[in-house]
Protein backbone atom coordinates (compact mmCIF):
# COMPACT_ATOMS: atom_id res chain seq x y z
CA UNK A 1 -21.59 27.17 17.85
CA UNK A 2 -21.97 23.31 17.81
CA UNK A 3 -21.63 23.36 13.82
CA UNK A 4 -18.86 25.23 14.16
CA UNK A 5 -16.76 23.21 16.35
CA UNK A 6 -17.72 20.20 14.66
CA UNK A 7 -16.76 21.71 11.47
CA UNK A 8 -13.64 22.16 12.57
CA UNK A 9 -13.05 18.72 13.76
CA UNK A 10 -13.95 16.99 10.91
CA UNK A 11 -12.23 19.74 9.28
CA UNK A 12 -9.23 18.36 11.53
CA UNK A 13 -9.71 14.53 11.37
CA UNK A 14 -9.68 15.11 7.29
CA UNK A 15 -6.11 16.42 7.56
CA UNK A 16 -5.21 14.27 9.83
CA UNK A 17 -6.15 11.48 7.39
CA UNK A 18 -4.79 13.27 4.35
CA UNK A 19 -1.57 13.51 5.91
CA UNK A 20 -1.14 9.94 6.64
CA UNK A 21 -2.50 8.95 3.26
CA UNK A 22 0.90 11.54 2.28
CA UNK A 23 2.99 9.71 4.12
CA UNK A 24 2.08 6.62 2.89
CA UNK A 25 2.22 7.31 -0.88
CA UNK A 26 5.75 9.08 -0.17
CA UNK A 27 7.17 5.91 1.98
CA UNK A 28 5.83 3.64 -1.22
CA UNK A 29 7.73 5.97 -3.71
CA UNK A 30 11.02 6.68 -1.60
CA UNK A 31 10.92 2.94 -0.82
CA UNK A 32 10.51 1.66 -3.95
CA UNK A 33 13.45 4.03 -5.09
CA UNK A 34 15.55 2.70 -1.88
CA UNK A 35 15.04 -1.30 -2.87
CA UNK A 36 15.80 -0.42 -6.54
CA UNK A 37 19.59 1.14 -5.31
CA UNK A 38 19.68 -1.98 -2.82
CA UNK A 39 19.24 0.04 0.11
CA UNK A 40 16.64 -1.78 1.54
CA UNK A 41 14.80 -5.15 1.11
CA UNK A 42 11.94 -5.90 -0.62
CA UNK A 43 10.31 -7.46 2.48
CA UNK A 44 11.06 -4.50 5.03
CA UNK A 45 10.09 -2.28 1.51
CA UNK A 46 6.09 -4.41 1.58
CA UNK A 47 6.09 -4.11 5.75
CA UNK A 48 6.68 -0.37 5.59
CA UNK A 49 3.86 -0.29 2.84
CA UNK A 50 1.69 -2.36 4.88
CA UNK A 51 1.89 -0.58 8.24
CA UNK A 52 1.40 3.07 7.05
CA UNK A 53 -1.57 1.88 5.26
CA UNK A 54 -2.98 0.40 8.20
CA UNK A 55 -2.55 3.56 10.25
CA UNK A 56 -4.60 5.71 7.31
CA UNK A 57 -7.85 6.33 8.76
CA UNK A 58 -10.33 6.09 6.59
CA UNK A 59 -13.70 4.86 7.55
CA UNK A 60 -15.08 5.33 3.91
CA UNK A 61 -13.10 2.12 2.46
CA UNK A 62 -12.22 -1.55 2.90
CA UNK A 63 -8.46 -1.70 3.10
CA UNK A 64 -8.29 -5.44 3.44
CA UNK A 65 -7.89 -6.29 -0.34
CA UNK A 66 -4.65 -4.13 -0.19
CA UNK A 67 -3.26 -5.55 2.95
CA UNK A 68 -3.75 -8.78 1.80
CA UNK A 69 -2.13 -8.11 -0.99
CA UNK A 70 0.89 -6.62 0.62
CA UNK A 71 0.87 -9.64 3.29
CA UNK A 72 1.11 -12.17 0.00
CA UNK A 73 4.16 -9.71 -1.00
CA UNK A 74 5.64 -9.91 2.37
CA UNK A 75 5.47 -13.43 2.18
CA UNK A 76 6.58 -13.75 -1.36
CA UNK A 77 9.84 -11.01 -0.47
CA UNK A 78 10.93 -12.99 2.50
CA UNK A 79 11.23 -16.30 0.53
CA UNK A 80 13.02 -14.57 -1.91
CA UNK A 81 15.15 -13.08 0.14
CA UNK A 82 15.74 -16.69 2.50
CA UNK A 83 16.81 -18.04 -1.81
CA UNK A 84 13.94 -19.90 -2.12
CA UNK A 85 13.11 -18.29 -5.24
CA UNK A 86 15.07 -16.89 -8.00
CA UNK A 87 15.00 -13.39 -9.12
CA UNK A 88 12.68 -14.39 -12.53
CA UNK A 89 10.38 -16.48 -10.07
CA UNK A 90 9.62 -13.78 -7.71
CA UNK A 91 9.50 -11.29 -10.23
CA UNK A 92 6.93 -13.29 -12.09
CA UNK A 93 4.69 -14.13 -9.11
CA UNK A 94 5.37 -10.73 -7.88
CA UNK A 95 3.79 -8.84 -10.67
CA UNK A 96 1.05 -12.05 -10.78
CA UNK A 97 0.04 -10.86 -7.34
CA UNK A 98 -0.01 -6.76 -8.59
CA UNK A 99 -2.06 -8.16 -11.34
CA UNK A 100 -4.85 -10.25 -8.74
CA UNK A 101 -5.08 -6.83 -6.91
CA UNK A 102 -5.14 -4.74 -9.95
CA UNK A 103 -8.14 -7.30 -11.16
CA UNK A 104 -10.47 -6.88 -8.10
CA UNK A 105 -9.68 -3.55 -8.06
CA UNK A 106 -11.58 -3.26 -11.77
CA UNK A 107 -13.99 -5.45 -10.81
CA UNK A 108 -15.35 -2.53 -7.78
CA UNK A 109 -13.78 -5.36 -4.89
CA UNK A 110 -11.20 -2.50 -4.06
CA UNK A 111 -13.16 1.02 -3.45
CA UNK A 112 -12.94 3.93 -5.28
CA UNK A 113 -11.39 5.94 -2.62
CA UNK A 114 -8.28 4.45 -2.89
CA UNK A 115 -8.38 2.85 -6.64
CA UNK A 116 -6.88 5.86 -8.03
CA UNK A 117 -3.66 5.11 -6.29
CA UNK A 118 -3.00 1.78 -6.85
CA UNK A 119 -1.35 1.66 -10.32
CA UNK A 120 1.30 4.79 -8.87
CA UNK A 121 3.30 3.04 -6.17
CA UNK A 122 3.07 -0.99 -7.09
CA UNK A 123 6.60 -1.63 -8.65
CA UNK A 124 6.11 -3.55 -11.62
């Protein structure tokens, strides 16, 4: 009975965290798609990316190469968007930081859990 019921919770907790994992990769897509019409800005665009993936629970992987990643975004948006940058420049250093990311994620900083992912929802 014990195996059973903790069968199901883990059975539970994994859809739970498959769910949010969805909701994530569809906010990054639909986002993306929404900044690219100019419906929304590039900053509120990294923030939403940020805080869904922070609210994935997943115990088997370090997200903090990915959140720092969208915190340099965030950073790099919002001083773009204040026209402290051009469009080329943050372009440039935009896709520089996708690149850093996309570097340690070859190099096994980034785990496998989540590698598979990260070349589908980073706007280049």
């Amino acid at each position: 009975m014990f195996r059973f019921i903790l069968l199901c919770l883990l059975a539970t907790l994994a859809g739970c965290a498959n769910s949010q994992l969805g909701r994530y990769h569809q906010w990054a897509q639909d986002g993306l798609e929404r900044v690219e019409r100019g419906d929304l800005k590039w900053s509120a665009y990294y923030e939403g990316c940020f805080s869904r993936l922070l609210n994935v629970p997943d115990a088997r992987r370090d997200k903090s190469p990915e959140l720092e990643m969208y915190d340099a975004l965030i950073a790099l948006a919002l001083a773009y968007e204040d026209g402290k940058l051009g469009k080329a420049e943050f372009d440039q250093k935009r896709r520089q930081i996708q690149m850093d990311y996309a570097r340690k994620k070859e190099q096994g900083c980034v785990s496998a859990a989540h590698a598979d992912t990260a070349g589908d929802i980073y706007p280049h």
